[in-house]
Protein backbone atom coordinates (compact mmCIF):
# COMPACT_ATOMS: atom_id res chain seq x y z
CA UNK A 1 -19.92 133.08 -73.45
CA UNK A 2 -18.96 129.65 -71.97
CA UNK A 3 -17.49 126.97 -73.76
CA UNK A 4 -20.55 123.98 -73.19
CA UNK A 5 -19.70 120.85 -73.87
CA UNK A 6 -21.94 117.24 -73.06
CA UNK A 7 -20.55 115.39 -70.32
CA UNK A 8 -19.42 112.22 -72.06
CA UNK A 9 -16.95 115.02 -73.84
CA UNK A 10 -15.82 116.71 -70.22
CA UNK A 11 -15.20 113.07 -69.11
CA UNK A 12 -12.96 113.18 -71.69
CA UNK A 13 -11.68 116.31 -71.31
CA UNK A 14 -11.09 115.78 -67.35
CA UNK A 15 -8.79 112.51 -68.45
CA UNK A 16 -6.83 114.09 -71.18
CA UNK A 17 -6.22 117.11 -68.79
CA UNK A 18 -5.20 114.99 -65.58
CA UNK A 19 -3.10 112.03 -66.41
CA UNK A 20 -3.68 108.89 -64.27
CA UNK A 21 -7.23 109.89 -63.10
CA UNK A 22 -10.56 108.33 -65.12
CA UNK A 23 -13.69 109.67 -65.21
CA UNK A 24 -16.90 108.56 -66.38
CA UNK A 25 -19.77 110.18 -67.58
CA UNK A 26 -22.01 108.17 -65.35
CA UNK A 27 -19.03 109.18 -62.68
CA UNK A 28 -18.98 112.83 -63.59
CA UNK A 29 -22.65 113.27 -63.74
CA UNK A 30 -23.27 112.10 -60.01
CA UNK A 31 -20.52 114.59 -59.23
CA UNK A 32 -22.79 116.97 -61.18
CA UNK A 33 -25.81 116.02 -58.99
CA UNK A 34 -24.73 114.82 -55.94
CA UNK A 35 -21.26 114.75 -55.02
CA UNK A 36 -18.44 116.96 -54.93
CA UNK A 37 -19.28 119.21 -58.20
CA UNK A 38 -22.80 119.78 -57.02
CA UNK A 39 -23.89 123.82 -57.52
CA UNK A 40 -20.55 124.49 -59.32
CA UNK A 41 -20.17 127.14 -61.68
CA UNK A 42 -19.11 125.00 -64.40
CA UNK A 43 -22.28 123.03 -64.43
CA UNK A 44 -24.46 124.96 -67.06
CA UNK A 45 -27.77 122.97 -67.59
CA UNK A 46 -29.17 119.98 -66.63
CA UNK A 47 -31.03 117.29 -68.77
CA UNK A 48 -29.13 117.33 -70.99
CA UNK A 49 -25.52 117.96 -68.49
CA UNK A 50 -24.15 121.00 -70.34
CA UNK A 51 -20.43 122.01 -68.73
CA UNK A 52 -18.13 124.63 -69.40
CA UNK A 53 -15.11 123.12 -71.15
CA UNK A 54 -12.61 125.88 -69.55
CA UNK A 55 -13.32 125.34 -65.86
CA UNK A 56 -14.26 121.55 -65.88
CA UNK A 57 -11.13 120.57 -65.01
CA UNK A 58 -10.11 123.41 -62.55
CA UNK A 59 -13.50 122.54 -60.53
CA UNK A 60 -12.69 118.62 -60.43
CA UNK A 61 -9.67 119.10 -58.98
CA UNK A 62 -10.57 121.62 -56.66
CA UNK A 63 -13.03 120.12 -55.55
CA UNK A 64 -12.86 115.82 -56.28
CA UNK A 65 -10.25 114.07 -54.12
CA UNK A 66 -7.96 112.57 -55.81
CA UNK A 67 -9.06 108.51 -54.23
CA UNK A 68 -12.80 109.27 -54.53
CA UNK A 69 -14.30 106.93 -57.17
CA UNK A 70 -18.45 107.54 -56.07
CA UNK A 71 -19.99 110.83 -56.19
CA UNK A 72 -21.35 109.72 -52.89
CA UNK A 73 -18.46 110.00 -50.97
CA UNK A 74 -18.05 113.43 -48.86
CA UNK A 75 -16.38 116.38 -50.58
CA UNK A 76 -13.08 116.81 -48.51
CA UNK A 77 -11.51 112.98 -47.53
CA UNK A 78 -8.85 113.14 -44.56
CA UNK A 79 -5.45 112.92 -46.13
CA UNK A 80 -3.97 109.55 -45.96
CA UNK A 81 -1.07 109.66 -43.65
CA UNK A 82 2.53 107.77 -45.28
CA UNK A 83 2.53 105.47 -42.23
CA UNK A 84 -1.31 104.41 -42.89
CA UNK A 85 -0.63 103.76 -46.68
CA UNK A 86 2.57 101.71 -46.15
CA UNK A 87 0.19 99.84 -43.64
CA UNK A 88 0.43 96.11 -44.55
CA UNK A 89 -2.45 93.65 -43.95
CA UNK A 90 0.49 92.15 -41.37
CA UNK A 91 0.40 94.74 -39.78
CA UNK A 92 -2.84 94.83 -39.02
CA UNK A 93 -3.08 91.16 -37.51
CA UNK A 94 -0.14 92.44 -35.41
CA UNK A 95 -1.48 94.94 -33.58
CA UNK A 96 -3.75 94.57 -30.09
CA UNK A 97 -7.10 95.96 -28.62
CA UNK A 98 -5.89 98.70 -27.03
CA UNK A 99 -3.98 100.81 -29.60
CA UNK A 100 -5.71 103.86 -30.00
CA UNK A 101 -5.65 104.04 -33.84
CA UNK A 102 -8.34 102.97 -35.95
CA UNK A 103 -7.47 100.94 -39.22
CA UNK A 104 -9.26 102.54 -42.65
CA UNK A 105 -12.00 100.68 -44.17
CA UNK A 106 -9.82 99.69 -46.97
CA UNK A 107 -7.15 98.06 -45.14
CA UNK A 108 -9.92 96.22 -42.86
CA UNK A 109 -11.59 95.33 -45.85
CA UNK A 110 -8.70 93.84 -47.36
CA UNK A 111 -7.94 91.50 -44.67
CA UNK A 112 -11.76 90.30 -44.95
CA UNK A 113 -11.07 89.37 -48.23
CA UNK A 114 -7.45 88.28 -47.38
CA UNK A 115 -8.89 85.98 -44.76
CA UNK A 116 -11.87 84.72 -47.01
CA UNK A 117 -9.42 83.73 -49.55
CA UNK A 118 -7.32 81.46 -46.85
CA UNK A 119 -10.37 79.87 -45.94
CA UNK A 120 -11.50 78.93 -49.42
CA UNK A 121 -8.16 77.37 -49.48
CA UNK A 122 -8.05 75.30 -46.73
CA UNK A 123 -11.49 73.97 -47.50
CA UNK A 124 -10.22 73.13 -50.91
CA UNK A 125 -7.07 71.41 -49.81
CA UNK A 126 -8.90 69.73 -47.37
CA UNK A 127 -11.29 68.44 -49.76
CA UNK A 128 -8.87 67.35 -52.61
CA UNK A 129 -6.91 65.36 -49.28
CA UNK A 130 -4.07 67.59 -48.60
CA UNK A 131 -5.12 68.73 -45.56
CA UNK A 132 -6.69 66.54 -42.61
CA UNK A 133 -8.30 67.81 -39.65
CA UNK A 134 -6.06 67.20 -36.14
CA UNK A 135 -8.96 65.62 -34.54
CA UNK A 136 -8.94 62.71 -37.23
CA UNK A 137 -5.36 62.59 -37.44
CA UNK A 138 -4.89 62.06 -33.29
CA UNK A 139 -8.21 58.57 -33.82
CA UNK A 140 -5.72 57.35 -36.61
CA UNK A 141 -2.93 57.63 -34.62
CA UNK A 142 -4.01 56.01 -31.98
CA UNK A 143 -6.16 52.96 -33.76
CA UNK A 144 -2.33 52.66 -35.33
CA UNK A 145 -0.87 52.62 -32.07
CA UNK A 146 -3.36 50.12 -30.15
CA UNK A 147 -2.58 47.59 -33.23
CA UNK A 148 0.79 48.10 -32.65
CA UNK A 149 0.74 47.64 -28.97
CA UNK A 150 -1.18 44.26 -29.40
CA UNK A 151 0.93 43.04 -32.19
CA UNK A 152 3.59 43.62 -29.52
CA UNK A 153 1.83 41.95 -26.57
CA UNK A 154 2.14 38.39 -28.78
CA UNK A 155 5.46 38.93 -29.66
CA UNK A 156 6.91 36.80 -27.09
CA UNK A 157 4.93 34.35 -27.05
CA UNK A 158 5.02 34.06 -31.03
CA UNK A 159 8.95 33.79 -30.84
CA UNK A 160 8.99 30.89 -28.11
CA UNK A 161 6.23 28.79 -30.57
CA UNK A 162 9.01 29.57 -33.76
CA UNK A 163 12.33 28.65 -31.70
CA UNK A 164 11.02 26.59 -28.76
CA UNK A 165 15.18 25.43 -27.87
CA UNK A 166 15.50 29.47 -26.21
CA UNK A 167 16.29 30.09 -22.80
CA UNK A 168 14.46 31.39 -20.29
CA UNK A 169 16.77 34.37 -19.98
CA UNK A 170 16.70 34.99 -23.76
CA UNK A 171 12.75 34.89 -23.63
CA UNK A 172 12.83 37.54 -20.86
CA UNK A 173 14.92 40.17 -22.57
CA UNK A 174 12.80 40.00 -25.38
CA UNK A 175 9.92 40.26 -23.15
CA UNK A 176 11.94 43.84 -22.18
CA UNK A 177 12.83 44.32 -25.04
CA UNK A 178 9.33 44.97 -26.39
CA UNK A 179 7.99 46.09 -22.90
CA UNK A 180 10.43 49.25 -23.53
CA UNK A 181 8.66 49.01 -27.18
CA UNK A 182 5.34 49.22 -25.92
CA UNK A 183 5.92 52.03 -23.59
CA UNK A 184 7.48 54.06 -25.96
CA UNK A 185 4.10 54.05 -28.09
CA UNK A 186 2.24 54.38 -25.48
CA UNK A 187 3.85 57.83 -24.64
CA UNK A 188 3.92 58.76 -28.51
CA UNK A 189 1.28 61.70 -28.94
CA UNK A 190 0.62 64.10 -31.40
CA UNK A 191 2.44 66.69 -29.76
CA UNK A 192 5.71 65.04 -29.70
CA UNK A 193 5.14 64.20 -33.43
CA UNK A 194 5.26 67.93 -34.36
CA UNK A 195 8.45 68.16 -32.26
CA UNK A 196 10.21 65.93 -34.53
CA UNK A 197 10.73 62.79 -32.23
């Protein structure tokens, strides 16, 4: 006659027997009912689970894949390919719309999260002041840049009032001088700011 054991003990068993692998009782008894171990002849009785100790662990990994966690998912899972494991999330922003393999669930899943994570992060930088949006940056910028220009504007006229004894020529290179000034912010952008000028 058959060993029978409860299942919180072939849990047990199945985890002693296979190193690295858990199993539940909860786990193990949707296996029982719905999942892979469903009609197996080392289920004895029901209500309570009764299993045969000596085939338990024979039937679980004949017949449980070694990633399923949920007695809900199907009985054979396609073998994960080497290339597809080794798969980084990277990877997966690299590639374009027309390559004809599919990513996994998992490894969309994890750029979801991946992605969910950088955004929490840039809102919380953004609200502690690290981070400030381009749009704002470019008004500052430029409210900067018109003071500047109409600081500049008065300059000449400002130096003539201080030292009234300068010459005419001396009052028009200044008058260059921050011409060339005022140009030069007026052609300062953004864009050349990120280029390093």
């Amino acid at each position: 006659m058959a060993n029978a054991i409860n299942s919180t003990k072939a849990a047990a068993l199945i985890e002693q027997s296979v190193p690295g692998r858990r199993c539940s009782r909860q786990n193990l008894e949707k296996l029982c009912a719905e999942g892979a171990l469903k009609g197996s002849p080392c289920i004895l009785g029901r209500s309570p689970w009764r299993i045969d100790a000596e085939t338990v662990v024979a039937e679980y990994l004949a017949n449980v894949s070694p990633v399923q966690s949920e007695a809900r998912q199907p009985r054979a899972l396609r073998p994960v390919s080497d290339r597809t494991a080794k798969q980084s999330t990277d990877d997966l922003h690299a590639r374009t719309a027309d390559d004809d393999e599919v990513p996994s669930f998992n490894d969309e899943r994890a750029r979801h999260e991946r992605e969910k994570r950088l955004i929490a992060e840039l809102e919380r930088r953004t609200k502690e002041g690290e981070l400030v949006y381009r749009a704002d940056f470019v008004t500052a910028q430029n409210a900067v840049a018109a003071q500047i220009m109409n600081r500049a504007e008065a300059l000449p006229r400002q130096i003539k009032q201080v030292i009234p004894h300068l010459l005419i020529e001396e009052v028009e290179k200044i008058e260059a001088l921050v011409k060339e000034m005022m140009e030069g912010v007026a052609n300062w952008t953004y864009d050349k700011l990120e280029e390093g000028e």
